[in-house]
Protein backbone atom coordinates (compact mmCIF):
# COMPACT_ATOMS: atom_id res chain seq x y z
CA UNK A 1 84.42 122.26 94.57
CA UNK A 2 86.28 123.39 97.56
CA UNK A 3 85.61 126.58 96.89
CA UNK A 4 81.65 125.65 96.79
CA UNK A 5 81.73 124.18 100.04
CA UNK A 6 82.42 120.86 99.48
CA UNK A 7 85.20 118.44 100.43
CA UNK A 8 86.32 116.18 97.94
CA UNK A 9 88.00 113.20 100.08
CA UNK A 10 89.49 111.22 97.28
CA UNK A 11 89.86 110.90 93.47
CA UNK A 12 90.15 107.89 92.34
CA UNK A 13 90.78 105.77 89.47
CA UNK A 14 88.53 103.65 87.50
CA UNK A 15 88.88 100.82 86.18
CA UNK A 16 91.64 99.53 89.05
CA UNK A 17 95.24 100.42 87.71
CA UNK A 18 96.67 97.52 88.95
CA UNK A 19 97.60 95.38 85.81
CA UNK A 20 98.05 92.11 87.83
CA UNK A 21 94.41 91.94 88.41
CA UNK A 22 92.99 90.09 85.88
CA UNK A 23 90.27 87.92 84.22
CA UNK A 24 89.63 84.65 85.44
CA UNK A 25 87.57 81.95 85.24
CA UNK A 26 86.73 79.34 87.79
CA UNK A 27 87.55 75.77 86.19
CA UNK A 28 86.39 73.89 89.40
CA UNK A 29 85.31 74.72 92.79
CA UNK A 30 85.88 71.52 95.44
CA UNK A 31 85.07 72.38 98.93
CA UNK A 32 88.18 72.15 101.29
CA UNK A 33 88.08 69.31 103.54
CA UNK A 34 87.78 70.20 107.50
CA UNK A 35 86.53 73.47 106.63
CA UNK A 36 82.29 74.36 106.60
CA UNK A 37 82.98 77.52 103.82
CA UNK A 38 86.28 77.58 101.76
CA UNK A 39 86.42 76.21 98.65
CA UNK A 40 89.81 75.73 96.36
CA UNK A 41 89.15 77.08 93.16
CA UNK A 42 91.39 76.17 89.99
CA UNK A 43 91.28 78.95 88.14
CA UNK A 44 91.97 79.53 84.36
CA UNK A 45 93.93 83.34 83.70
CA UNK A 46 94.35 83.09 79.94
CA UNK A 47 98.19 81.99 80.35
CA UNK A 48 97.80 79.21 82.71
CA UNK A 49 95.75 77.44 85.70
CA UNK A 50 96.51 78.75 89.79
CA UNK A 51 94.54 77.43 92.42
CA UNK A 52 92.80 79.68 94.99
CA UNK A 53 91.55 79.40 97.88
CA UNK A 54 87.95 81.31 98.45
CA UNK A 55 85.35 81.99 100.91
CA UNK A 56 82.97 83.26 98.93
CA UNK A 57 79.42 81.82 99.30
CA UNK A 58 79.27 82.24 95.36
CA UNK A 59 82.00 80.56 93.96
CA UNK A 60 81.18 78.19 91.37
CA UNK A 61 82.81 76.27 88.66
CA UNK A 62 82.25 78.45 85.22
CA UNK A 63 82.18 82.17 87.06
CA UNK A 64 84.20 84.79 85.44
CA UNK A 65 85.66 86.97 87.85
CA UNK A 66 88.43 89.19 88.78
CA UNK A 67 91.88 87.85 90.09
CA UNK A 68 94.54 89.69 92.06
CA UNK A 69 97.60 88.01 91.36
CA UNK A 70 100.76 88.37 93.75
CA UNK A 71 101.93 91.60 94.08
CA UNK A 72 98.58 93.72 93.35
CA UNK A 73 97.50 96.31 95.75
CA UNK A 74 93.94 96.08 96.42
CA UNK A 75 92.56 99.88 97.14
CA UNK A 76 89.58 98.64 98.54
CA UNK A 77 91.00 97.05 101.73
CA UNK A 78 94.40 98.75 101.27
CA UNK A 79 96.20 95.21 100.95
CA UNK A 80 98.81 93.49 99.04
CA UNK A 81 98.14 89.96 97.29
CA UNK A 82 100.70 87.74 98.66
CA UNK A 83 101.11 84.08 97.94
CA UNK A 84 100.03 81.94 101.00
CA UNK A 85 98.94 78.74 102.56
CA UNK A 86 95.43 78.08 103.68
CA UNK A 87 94.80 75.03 105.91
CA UNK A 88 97.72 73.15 103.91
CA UNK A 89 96.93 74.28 100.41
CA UNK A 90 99.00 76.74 98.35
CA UNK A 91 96.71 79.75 97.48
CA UNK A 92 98.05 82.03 94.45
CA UNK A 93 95.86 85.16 94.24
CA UNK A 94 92.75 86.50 95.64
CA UNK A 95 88.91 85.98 94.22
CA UNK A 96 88.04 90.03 94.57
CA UNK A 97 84.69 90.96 95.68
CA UNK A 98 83.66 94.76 94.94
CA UNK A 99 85.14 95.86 97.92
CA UNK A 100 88.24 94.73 97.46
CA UNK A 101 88.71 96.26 93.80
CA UNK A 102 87.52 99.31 95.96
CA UNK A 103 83.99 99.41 93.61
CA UNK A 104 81.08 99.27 96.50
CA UNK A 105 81.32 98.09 100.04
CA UNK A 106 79.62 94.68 98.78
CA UNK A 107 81.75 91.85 100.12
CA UNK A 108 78.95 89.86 100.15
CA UNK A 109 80.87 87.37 97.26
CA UNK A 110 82.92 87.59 94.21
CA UNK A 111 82.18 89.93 91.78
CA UNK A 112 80.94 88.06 89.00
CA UNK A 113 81.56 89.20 85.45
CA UNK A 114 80.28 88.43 81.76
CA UNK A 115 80.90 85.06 80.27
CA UNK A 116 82.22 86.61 77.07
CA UNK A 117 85.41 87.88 78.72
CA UNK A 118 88.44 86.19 77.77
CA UNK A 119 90.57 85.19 80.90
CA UNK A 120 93.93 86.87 81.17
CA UNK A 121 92.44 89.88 79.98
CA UNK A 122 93.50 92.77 82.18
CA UNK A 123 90.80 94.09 83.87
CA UNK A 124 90.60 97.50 83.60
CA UNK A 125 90.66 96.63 80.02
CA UNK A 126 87.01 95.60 80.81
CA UNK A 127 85.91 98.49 82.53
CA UNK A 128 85.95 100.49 79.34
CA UNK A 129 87.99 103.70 78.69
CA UNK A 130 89.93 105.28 82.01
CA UNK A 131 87.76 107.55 83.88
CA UNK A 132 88.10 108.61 87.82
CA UNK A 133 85.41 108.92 90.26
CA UNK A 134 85.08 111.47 93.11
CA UNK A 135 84.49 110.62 97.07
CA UNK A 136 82.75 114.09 98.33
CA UNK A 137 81.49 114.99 101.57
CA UNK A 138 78.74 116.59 102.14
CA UNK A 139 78.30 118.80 105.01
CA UNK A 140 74.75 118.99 106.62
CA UNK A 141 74.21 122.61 104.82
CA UNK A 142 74.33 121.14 101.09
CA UNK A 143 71.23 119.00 101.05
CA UNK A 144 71.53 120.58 97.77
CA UNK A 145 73.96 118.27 96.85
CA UNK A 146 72.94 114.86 98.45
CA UNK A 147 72.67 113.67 94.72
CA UNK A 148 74.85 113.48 91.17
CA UNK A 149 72.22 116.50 89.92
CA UNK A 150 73.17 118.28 92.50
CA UNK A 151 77.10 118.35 91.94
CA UNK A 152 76.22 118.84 88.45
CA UNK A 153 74.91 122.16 89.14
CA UNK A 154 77.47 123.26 91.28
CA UNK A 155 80.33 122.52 88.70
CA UNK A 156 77.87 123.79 86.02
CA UNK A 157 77.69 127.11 88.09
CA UNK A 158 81.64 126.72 88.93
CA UNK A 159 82.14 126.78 85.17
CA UNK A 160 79.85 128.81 83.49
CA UNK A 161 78.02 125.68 81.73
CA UNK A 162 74.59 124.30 81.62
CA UNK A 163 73.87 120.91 83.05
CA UNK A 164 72.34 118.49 81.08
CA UNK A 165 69.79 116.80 82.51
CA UNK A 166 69.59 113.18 81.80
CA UNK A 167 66.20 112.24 79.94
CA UNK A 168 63.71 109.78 82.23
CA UNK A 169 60.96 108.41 81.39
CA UNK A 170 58.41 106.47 83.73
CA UNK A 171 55.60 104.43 82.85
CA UNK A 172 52.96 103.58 85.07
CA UNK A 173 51.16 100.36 85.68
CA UNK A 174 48.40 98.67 87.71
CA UNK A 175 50.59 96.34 90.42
């Protein structure tokens, strides 16, 4: 891709390696007293209950979502989860949001995940099979490539394949 003129910045791993992120769901979700947004969150992780402290506008009592326990390195923010206090309560792990399992820039809450997960599970045991994504810049000369098509055709043309376009279909209406 180099070679094509453009500048891969990263490759990355998908799901998040980290095995001390994990499944969790929210068992209750009490507002912390003297504060106007955290919340302490018991939280179930398959082998026991830790309580966390959030500040997350969506945490709720029943919400399956992922849980950096000490010691995971978050890739979004480029952190380590460390045990800690918050306002006189013992936290034990971190309530990730997509940015801090490095997935989007949304930080807008915790990612929220399917009900049918089992808590404990490790999470990139939920993101399917390994696969890695790639970060690519794209200089102001490859408008060409301002989309996935067109990197497709570039490592189609790189390799001597054909790309395969993805089949759409769009059906009109009257709104």
């Amino acid at each position: 891709l180099t070679m094509a003129g453009l500048e891969v910045e990263e490759v990355a791993a998908w799901p998040p390696v980290d095995d001390r992120i994990v499944i969790g769901r929210i068992v209750t979700a009490e507002k912390l007293p003297d504060s106007d947004h955290l919340v302490v969150c018991r939280t179930d992780i398959g082998s026991r209950e830790i309580t966390v402290v959030c500040g997350a506008p969506n945490a709720r009592k029943d919400l399956f979502v992922p849980v950096a326990l000490p010691g995971a390195e978050l890739r979004g923010i480029g952190e380590r989860v460390e045990e800690t206090h918050i306002r006189g309560v013992f936290s034990e792990g971190i309530l990730c949001s997509e940015k801090e399992l490095g997935v989007s820039e949304d930080h807008s809450g915790i990612m929220t995940l399917p009900d049918s997960l089992k808590p404990g599970t490790v999470f990139r045991e939920f993101g399917g099979k390994p696969d890695s994504f790639l970060d690519i810049f794209i200089t102001p000369n490859r408008g060409d490539c301002m989309s996935i098509i067109g990197i497709a055709r570039e490592v189609a043309a790189l390799s001597g394949t054909k790309v395969r376009m993805p089949d759409i279909k769009i059906t009109e209406d009257d709104a």
